[in-house]
N, C-alpha and C. Protein backbone atom coordinates (compact mmCIF):
# COMPACT_ATOMS: atom_id res chain seq x y z
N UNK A 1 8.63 -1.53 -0.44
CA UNK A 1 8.05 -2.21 0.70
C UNK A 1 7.71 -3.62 0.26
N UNK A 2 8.40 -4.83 0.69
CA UNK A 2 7.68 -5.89 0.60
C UNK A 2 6.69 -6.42 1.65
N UNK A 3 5.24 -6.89 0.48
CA UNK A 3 4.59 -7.02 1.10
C UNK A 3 4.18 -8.58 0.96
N UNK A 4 3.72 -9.77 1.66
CA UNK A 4 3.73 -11.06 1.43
C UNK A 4 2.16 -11.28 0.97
N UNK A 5 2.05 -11.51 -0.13
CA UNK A 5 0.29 -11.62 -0.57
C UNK A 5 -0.10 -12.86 0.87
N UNK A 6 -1.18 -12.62 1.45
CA UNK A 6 -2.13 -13.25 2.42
C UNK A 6 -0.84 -13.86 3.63
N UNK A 7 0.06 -12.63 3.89
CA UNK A 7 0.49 -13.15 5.32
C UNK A 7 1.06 -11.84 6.11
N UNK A 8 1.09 -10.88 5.61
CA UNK A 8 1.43 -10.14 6.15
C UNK A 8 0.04 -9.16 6.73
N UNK A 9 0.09 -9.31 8.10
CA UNK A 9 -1.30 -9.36 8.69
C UNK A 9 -0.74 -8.28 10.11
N UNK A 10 0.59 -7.22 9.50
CA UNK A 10 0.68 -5.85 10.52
C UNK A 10 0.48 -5.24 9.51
N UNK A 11 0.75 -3.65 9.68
CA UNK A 11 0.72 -2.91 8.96
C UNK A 11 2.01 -2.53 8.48
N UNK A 12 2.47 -2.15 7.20
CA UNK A 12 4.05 -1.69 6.73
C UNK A 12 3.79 -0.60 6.12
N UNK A 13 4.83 0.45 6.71
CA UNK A 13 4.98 1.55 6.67
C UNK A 13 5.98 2.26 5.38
N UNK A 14 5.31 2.82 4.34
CA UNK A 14 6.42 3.08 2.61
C UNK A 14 7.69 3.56 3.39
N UNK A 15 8.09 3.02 2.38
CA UNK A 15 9.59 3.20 2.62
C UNK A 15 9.65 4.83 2.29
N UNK A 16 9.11 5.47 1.19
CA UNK A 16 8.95 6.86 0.67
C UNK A 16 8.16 7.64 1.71
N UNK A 17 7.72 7.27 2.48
CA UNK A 17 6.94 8.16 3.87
C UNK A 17 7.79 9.29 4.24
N UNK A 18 7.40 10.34 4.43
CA UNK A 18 8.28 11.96 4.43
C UNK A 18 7.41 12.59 5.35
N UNK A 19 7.57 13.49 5.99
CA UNK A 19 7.16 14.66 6.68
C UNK A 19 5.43 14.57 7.15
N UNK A 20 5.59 13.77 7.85
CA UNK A 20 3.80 12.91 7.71
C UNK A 20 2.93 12.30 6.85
N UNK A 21 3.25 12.36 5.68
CA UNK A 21 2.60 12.17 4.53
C UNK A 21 2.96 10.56 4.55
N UNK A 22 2.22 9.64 5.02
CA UNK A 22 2.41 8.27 5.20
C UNK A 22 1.16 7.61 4.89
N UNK A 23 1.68 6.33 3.77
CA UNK A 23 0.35 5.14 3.91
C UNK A 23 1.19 4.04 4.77
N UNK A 24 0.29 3.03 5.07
CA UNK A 24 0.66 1.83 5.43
C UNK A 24 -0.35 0.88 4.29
N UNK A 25 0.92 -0.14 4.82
CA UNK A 25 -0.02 -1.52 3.59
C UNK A 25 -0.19 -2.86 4.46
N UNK A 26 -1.15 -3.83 4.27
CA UNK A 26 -0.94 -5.16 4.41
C UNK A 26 -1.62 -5.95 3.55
N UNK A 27 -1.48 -7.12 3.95
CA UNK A 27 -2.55 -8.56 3.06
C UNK A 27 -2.56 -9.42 4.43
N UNK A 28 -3.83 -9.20 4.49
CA UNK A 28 -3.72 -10.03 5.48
C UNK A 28 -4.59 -11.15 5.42
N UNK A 29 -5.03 -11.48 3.46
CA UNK A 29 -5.53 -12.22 3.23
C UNK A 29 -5.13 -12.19 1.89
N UNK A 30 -5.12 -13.25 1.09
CA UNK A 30 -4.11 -13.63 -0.32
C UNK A 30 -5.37 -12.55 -1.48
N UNK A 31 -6.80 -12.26 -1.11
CA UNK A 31 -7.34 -11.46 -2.05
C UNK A 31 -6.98 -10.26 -1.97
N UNK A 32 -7.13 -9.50 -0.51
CA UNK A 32 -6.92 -8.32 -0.48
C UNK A 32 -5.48 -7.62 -0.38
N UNK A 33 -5.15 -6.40 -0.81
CA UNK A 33 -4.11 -6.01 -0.46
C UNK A 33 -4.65 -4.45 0.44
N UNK A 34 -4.49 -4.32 1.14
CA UNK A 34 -5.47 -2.61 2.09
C UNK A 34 -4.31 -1.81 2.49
N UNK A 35 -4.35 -0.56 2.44
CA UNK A 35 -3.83 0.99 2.53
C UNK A 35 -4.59 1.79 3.44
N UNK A 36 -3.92 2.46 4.23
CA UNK A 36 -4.55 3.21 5.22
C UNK A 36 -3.50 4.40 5.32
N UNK A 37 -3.94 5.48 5.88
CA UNK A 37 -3.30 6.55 5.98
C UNK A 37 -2.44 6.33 7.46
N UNK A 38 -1.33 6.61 7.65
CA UNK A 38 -0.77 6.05 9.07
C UNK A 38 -1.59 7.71 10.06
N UNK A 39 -1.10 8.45 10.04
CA UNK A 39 -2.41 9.63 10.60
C UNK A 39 -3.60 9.05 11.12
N UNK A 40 -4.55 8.55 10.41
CA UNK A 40 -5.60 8.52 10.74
C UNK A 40 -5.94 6.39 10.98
N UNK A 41 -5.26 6.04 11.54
CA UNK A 41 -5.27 4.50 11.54
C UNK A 41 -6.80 3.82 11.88
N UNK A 42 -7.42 4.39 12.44
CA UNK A 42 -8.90 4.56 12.91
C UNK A 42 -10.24 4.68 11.64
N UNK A 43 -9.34 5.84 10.75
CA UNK A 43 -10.03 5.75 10.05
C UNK A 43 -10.15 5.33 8.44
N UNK A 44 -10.75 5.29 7.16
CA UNK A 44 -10.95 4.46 6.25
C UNK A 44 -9.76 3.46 5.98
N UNK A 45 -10.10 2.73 4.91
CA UNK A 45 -9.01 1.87 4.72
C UNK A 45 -9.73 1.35 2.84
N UNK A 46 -8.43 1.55 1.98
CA UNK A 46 -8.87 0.98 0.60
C UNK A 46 -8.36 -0.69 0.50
N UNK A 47 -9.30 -0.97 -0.27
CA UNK A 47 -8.86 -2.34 -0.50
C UNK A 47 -8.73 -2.38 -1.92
N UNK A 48 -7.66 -3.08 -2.43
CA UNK A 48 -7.24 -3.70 -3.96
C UNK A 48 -6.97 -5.22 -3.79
N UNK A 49 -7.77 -5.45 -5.46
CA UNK A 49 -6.58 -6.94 -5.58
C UNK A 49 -5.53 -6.67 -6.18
N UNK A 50 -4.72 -7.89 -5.68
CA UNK A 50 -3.42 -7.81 -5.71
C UNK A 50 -2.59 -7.62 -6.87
N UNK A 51 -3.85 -8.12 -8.11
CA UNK A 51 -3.02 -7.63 -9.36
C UNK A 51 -2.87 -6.05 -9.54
N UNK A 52 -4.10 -5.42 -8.89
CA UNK A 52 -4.36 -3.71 -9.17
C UNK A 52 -3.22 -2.67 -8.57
N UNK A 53 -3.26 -4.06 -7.07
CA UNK A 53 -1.75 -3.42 -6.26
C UNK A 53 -0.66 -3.24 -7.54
N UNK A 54 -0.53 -4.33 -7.46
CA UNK A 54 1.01 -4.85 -8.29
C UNK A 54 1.11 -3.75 -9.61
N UNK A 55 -0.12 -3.68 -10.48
CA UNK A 55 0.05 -3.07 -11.36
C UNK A 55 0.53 -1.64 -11.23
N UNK A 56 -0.34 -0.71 -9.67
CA UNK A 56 -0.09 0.64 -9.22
C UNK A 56 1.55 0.78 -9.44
N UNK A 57 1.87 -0.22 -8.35
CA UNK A 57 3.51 -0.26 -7.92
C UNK A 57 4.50 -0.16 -8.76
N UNK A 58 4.01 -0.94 -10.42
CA UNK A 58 4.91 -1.26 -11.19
C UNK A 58 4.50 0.10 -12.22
N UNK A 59 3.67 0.85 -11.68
CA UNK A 59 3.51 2.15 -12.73
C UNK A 59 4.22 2.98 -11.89
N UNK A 60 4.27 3.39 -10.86
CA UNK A 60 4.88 3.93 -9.89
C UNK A 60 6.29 4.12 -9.84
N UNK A 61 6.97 2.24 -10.15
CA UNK A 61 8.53 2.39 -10.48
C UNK A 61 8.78 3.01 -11.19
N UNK A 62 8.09 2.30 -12.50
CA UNK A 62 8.16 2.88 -13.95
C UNK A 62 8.44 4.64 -14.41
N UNK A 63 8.00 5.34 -13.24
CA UNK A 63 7.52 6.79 -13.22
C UNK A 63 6.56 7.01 -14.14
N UNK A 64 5.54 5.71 -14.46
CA UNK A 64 4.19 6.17 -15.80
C UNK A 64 3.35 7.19 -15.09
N UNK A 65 3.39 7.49 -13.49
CA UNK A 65 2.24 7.96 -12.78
C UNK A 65 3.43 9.11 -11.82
N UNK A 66 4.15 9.63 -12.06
CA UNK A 66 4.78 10.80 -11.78
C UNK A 66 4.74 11.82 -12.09
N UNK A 67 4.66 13.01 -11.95
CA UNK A 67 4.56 14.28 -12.15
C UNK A 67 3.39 14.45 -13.61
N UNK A 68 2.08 14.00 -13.20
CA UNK A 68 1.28 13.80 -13.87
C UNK A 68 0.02 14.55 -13.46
């Protein structure tokens, strides 16, 4: 999913989204990067900076955080 640090101000839907099991992402400001469950859009929402994002994502490719 590309996401534009502090401009992307909808929500984007993972590309890996399956059988309901969906986040969405934006920045809709260059600090924050926020995650929400697409299910529940109403309700909570996490916020990261963008390095914490970046770092998740790049553990994620990596598979450091797979079947763990």
């Amino acid at each position: 999913m590309a996401i534009a640090k502090g401009s992307t101000k909808t929500w984007t839907k993972s590309s890996y989204s399956a059988n309901g099991a969906c986040v969405e992402v934006r920045s809709a400001t260059p600090q924050v990067i926020s995650v929400r469950d697409s299910k529940a859009v109403a309700g909570p929402r996490l916020g990261f900076a963008p390095a914490a994002w970046t770092g998740f994502v790049d553990a994620l490719n990596g598979e450091a955080l797979r079947n763990s």
